[in-house]
Structure formats: C-alpha cells, structure tokens
Protein backbone atom coordinates (compact mmCIF):
# COMPACT_ATOMS: atom_id res chain seq x y z
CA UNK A 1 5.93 53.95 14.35
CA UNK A 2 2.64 52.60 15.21
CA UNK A 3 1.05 55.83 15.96
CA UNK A 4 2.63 57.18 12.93
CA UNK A 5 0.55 54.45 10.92
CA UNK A 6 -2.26 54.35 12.50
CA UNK A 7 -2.53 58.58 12.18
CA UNK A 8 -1.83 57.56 8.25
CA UNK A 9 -4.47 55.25 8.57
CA UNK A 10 -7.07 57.14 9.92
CA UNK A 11 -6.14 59.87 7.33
CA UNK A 12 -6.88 57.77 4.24
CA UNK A 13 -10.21 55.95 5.57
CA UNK A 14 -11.55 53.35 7.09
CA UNK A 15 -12.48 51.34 3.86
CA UNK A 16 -8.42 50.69 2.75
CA UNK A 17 -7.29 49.38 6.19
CA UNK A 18 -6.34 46.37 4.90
CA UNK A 19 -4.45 48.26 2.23
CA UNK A 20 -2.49 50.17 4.33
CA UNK A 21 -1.73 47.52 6.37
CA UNK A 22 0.42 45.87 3.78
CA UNK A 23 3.75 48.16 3.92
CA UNK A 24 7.00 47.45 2.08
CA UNK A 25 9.61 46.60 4.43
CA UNK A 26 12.33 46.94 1.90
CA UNK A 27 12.92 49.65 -0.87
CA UNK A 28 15.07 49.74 -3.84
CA UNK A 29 15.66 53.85 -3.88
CA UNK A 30 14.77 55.71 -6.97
CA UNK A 31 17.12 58.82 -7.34
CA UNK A 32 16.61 60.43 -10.55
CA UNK A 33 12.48 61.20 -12.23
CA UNK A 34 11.96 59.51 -15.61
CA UNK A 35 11.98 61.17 -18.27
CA UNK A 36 8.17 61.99 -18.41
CA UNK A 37 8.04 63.86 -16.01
CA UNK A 38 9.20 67.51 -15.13
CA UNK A 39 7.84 68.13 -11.48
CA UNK A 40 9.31 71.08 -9.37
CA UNK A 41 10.08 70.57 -6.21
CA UNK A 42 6.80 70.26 -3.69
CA UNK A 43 5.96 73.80 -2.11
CA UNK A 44 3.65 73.50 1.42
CA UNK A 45 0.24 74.75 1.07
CA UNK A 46 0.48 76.47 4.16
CA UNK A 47 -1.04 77.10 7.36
CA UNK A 48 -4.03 78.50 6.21
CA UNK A 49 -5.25 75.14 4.25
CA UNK A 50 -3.14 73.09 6.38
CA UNK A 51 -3.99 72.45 9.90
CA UNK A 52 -2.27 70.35 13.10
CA UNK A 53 -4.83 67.47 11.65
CA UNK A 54 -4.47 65.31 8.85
CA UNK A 55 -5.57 67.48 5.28
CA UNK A 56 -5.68 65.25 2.70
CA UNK A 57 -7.41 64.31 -0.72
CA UNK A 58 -7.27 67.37 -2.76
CA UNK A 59 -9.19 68.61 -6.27
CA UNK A 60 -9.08 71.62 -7.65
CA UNK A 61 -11.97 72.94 -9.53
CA UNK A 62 -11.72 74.12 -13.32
CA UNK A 63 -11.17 77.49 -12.87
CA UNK A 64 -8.41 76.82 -10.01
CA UNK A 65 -10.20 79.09 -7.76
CA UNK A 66 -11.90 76.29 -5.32
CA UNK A 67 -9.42 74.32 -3.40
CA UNK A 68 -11.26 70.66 -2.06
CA UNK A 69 -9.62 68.34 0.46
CA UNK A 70 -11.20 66.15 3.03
CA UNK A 71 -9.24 66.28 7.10
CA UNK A 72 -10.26 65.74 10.75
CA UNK A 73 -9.62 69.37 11.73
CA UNK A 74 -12.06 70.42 14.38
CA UNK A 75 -15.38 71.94 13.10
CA UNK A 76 -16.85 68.97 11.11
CA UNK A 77 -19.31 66.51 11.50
CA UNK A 78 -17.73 63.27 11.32
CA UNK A 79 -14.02 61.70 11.97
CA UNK A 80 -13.32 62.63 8.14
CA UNK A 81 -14.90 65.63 6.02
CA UNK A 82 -14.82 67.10 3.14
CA UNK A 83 -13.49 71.06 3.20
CA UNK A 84 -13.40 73.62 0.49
CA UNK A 85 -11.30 77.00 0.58
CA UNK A 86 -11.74 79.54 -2.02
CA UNK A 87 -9.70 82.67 -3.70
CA UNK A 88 -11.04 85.39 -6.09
CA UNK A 89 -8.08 84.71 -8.21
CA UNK A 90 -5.16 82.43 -9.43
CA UNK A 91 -2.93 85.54 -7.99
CA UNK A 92 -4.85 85.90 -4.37
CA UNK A 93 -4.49 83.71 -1.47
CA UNK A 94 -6.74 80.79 0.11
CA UNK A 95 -8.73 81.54 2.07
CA UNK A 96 -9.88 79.41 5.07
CA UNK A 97 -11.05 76.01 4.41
CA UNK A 98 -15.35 75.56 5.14
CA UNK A 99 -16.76 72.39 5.68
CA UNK A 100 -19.16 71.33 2.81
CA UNK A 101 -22.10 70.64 5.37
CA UNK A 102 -24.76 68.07 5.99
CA UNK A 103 -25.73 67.14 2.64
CA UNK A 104 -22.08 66.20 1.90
CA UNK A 105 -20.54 64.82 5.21
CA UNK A 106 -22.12 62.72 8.18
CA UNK A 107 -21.04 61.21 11.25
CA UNK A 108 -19.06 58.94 9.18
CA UNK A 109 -16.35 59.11 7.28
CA UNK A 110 -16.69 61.43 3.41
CA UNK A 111 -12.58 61.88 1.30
CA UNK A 112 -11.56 62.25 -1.34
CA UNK A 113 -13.42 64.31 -3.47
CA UNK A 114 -12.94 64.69 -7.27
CA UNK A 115 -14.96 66.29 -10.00
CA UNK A 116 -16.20 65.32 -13.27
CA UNK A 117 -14.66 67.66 -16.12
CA UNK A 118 -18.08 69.71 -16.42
CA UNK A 119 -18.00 70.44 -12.71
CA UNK A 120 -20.97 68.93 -12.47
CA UNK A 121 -20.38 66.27 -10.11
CA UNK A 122 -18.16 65.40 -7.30
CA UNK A 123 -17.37 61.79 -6.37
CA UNK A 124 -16.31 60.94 -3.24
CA UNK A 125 -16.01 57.78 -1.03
CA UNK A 126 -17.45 57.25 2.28
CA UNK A 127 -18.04 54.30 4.59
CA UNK A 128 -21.60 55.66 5.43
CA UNK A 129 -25.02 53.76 6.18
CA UNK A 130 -26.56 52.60 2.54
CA UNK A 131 -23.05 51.17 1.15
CA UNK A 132 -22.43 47.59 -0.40
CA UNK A 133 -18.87 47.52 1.52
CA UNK A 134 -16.65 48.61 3.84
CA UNK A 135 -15.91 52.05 1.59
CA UNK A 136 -18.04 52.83 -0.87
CA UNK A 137 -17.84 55.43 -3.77
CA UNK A 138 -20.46 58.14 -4.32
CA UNK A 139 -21.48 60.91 -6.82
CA UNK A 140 -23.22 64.17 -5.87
CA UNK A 141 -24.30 66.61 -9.03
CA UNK A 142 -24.94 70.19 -8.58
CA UNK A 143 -26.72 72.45 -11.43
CA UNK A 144 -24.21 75.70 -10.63
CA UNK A 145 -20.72 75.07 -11.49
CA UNK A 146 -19.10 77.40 -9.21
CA UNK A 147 -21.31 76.95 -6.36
CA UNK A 148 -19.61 75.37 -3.94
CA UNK A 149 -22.44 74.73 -1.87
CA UNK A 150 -25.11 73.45 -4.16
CA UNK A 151 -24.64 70.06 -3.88
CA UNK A 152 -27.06 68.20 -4.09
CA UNK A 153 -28.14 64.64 -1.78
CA UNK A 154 -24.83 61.89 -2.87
CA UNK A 155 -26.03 59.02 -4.72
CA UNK A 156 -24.08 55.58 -4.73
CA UNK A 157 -22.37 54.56 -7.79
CA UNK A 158 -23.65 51.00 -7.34
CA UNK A 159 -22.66 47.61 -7.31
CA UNK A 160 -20.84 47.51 -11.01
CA UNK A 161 -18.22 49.84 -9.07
CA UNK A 162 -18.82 49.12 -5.16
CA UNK A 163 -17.92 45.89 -3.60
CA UNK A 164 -18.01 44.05 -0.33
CA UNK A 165 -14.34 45.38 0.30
CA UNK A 166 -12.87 49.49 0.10
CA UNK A 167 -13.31 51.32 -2.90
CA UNK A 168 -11.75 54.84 -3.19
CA UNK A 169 -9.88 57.22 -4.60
CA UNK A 170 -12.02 57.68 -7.76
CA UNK A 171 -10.99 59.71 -10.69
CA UNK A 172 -13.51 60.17 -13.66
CA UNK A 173 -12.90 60.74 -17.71
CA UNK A 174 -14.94 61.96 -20.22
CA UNK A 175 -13.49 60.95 -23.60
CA UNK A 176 -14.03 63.46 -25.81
CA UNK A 177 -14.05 60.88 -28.98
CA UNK A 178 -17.63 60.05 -27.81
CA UNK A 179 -16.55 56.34 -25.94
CA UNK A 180 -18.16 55.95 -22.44
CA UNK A 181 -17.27 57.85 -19.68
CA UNK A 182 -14.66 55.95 -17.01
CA UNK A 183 -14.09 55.85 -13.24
CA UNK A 184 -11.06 54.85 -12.49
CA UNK A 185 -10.36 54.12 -8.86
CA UNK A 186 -8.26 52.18 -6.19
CA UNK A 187 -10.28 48.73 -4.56
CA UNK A 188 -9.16 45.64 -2.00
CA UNK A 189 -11.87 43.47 -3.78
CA UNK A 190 -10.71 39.66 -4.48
CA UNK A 191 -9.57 38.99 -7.66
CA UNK A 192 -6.70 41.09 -8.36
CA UNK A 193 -2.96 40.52 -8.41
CA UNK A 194 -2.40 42.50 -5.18
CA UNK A 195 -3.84 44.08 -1.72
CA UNK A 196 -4.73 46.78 -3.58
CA UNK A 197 -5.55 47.15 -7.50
CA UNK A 198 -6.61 49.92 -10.03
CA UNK A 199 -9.66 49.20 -11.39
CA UNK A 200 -12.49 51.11 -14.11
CA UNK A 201 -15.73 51.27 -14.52
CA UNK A 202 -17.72 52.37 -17.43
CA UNK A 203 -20.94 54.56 -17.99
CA UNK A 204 -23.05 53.06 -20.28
CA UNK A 205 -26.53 53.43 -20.53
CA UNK A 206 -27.14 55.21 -17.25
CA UNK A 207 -25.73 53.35 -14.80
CA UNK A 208 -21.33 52.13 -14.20
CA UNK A 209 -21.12 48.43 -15.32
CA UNK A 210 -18.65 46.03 -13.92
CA UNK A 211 -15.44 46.89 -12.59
CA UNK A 212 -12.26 45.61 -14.83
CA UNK A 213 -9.07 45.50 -13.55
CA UNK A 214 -6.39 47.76 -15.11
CA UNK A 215 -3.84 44.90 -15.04
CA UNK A 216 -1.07 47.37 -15.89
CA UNK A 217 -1.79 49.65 -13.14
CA UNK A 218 -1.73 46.92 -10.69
CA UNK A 219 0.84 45.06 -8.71
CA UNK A 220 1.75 42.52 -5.81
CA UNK A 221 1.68 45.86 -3.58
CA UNK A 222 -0.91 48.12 -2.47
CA UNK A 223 -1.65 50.56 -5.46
CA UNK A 224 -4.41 52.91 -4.34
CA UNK A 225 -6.59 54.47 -6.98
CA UNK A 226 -5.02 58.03 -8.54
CA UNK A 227 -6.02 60.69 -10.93
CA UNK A 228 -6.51 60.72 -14.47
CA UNK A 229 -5.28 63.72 -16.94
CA UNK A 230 -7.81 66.21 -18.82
CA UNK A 231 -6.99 63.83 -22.08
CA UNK A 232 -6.68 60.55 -20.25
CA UNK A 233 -2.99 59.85 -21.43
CA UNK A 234 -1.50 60.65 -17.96
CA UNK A 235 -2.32 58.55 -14.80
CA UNK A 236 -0.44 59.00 -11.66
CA UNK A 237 -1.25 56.95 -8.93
CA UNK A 238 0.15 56.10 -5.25
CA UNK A 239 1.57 53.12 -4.52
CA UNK A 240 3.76 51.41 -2.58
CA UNK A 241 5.26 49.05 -5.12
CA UNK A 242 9.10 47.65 -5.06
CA UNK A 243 10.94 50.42 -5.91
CA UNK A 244 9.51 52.83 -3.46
CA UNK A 245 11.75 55.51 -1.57
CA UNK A 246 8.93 55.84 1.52
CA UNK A 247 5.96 53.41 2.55
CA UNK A 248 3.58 55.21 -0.71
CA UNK A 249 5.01 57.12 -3.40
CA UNK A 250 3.51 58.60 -6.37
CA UNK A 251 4.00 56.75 -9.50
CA UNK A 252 3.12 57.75 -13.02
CA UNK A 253 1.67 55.96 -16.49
CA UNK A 254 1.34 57.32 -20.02
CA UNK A 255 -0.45 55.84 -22.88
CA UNK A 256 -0.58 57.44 -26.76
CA UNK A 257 -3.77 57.62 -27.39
CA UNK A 258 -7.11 56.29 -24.88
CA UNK A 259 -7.52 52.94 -26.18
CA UNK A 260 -3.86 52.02 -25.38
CA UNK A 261 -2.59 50.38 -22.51
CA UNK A 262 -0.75 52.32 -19.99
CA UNK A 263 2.86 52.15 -19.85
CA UNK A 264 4.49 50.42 -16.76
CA UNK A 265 4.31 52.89 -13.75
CA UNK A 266 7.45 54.85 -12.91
CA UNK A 267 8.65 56.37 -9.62
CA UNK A 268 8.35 60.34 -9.96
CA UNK A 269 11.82 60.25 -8.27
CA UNK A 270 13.59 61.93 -5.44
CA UNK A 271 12.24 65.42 -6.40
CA UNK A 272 8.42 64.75 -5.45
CA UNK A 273 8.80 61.33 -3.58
CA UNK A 274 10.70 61.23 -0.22
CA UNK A 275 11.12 58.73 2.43
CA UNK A 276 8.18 59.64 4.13
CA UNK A 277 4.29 59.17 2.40
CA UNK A 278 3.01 60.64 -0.81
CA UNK A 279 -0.73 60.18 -0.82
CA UNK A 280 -3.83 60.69 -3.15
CA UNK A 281 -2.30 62.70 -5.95
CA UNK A 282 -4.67 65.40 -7.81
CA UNK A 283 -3.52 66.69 -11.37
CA UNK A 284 -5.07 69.83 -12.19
CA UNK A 285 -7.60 70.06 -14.89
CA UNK A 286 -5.15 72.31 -16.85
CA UNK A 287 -2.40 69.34 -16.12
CA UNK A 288 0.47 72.00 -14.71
CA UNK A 289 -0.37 71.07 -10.91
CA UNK A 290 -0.09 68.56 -8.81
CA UNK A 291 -1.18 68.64 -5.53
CA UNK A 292 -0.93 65.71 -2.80
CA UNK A 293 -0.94 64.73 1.07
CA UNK A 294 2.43 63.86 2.41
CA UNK A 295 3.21 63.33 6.46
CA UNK A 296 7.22 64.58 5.36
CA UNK A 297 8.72 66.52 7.90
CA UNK A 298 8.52 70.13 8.11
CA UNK A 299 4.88 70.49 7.99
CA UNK A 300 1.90 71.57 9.81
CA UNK A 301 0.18 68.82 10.94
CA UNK A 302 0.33 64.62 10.79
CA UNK A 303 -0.24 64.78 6.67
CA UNK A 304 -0.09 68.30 4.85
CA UNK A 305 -0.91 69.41 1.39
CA UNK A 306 2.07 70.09 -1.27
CA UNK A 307 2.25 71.38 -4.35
CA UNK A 308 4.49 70.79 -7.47
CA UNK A 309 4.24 72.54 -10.95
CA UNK A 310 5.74 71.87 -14.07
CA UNK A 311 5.54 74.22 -17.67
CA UNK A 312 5.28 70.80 -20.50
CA UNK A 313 3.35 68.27 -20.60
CA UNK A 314 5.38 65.01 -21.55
CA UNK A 315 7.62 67.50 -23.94
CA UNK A 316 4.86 69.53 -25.16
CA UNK A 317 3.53 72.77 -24.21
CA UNK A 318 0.12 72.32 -23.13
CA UNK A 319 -2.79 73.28 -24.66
C-alpha cells in the first residue's frame, strides 16, 4: 500500500504532497451517475500513449489531433515531463508520445498541461527554480496554434495565483460575454475549508489578481483543481470527498449561466469511478471527451490514461 501511494504520489507532483497525504479511510459507495451526466464506460488509451510509468495529466488540443500528458517514462529530462503524441486525423491512431524539450521541461518536475481556448497558451505547474512555493503554476504562449513545438520560454503566473504552498491543476476560461478571463485550479494554501481547495483567479489588466476560493467546489477533503467546459457551466474535478468509491474520484458541478454558483459536486458513479484512483480529469474542448489518469487494474503501467465519451451535453446536443 505504501508503494502504491507513494508511486501515486510521485505521479501527481511534488507540490500536493500534503494533499495526497490526506486519504479517506472510509467511503460511502456511490452506485448509480447523477443525472447530469452520460459517461460511457472508460476505454484504455493503449500501449502506445501508455507506458510501464506513470502517464498522467492529459489535454487535448482544439482540433483533437495533439494528445498532451505529462509521465516519468524514460527519455525526459526531469522526474516528471510533459509529452505530446500526435495523429493526422480524429480516425488515425496516436502516434508515439515526444517529449516537449528544454524550453518546456527541466530537471524538475513540469504536469499537467492545459491550454487556453485560442491555443495560444499552455499552463502548466512545476516545482522549478524561480517559484513562490512548493508548486507553482506557469503559462507558456506560442504564435502557431498547431505547432507543437513552438513554445515559447514559461512565464510564472505570479503571486495573485502562486503561493507559499502547491498550486496545480489549472484550467483556464475565456468568457465569451466579455468578463475577465479565469484560472481555476487546485491549491494547499491556508485559508480554506480543507487540505485541498478549488480556487480562481482573474485576468484583469494584464496580470491574475488574488486567488478566491470557490467555496462550493471545496470541502473538508482534498479536492484537487479540475477542468472547466468550453462555456464554463461544467466543472469536473477530482476529489476525494465523503462519498468516494476509491481514494480520488472524479466529481462533477453545473451552474446555468457563468455568474452562478456551481451546484454541489456529484460522484460520476460506478461507470467512470472505481475503487481504485481517478486523477486530473480533461474535458475536451468540444465537451464529448473525457480523458483521465487512473492506477485501476488492467493497465499498462502504475497510472494509465482512459477515455470516456458521451453524445449530450447535460440533455442537449452539443453545439
């Protein structure tokens, strides 16, 4: 069990240690999915983007054809980096996974990766040299959307959004009403109700100001940062609140409209969750996907990428 954690540990990153440390002893099982929610069954990646490592932290670009995901598969340049595989089509295969380089990983640790809604920029979070904490959350911008090597050098999002403690798991939205942008993402600062809390951060005049806690996201238990829908009216997040089948599962929020609150977080049920780990979900930018790490059995390596699909969108088709 230990080296089972401390594999899960060393998977996630260095900066929510503390998190992870905190594990639910005691679960109330969820059996059925709420009603929000219409996930298939998770499908394996495979053993082409899965390795005998830990592969982890995926996002999926806007045309679906670039496949990101950080792991500690040999062939990098730190204990943690982050990996891209490509495919010429949504009907071809993936091809095999190539680290992003120096300008992107170090010695330390880079996961996590998500993208702005442009493709534009990647955030990340990394417990490199420069930081304000333990884990810090960065932003890289490239000028070519589709090239997946253009990055450009990562710049830190600063102290409105980086504390002393671990911030991660960062997920940004651009509303298009015209309000200011929003980070959302997962921190062990002080102040909040738990080991672990959701917090946000807005952009607002070039530079993220201070981070607010989503109260409604949050809990006594770790919750670790998620991902945020195309509209911003879907949020699913892991977590390993009462109520959990495993250690994390993946939990999801919906809200009417992007000045609402979110609604109280419900299991995704017995069909995604298990009673192993679900870990940093990605929803596609179309919103049909969703890919996460799990260390379930049957799989490759010590945490393996899954997929699950659905056709609706909370009972409509999407658009």
């Amino acid at each position: 069990m230990n080296a089972r954690r401390n594999s899960l540990i060393a998977s996630i990153g260095v900066g929510v240690v503390a998190i992870i440390l905190t594990v639910i002893t005691t679960y109330s099982p969820v059996t059925a999915s709420p009603r929000f929610y219409e996930w298939s069954a998770p499908v394996n990646l495979g053993p082409v983007i899965n390795s005998a490592f830990n592969d982890i932290g995926p996002a999926l670009s806007k045309d679906g054809l670039s496949l990101y995901f950080y792991s500690n598969r040999p062939g990098g340049l730190g204990g943690l980096d982050i990996w891209v595989s490509q495919r010429a089509s949504d009907e071809d295969a993936w091809g095999s996974p190539i680290n992003l380089g120096p300008v992107i990983n170090t010695s330390a640790t880079e996961g996590v990766p998500s993208f702005s809604r442009d493709g534009h920029r990647m955030f990340f979070n990394s417990n490199r040299t420069g930081g304000f904490g333990s884990t810090d959350i960065w932003v890289s911008w490239r000028p070519q959307t589709h090239d997946d090597f253009g990055w450009q050098t990562p710049v830190n999002l600063g102290p409105g959004v980086n504390s002393v403690g671990g911030d991660s798991n960062a997920t940004f939205f651009a509303n298009e009403e015209g309000s200011a942008p929003l980070v959302f993402f997962g921190s062990n600062r002080l102040g909040g109700p738990g080991a672990g809390d959701v917090y946000y951060s807005a952009w607002v005049d070039g530079t993220f100001g201070p981070a607010t806690l989503v109260a409604e996201l949050s809990s006594p238990q770790p919750d670790m940062g998620g991902t945020i829908r195309f509209d911003g009216l879907e949020f699913i997040q892991f977590s390993s609140r009462n109520g959990s089948l495993g250690n994390f599962d993946l939990w999801g929020s919906i809200r009417k409209s992007t000045s609402d609150i979110w609604s109280t977080p419900e299991n995704l049920g017995a069909i995604v969750n298990s009673v192993s780990n679900e870990l940093t979900p990605h929803v596609s930018p179309d919103g049909r996907l969703l890919i996460f790490g799990s260390d379930r059995p049957g799989g490759f390596g010590a945490v393996d990428l899954y997929v699950s699909t659905r056709e609706r969108i909370n009972g409509k088709q999407d658009r």
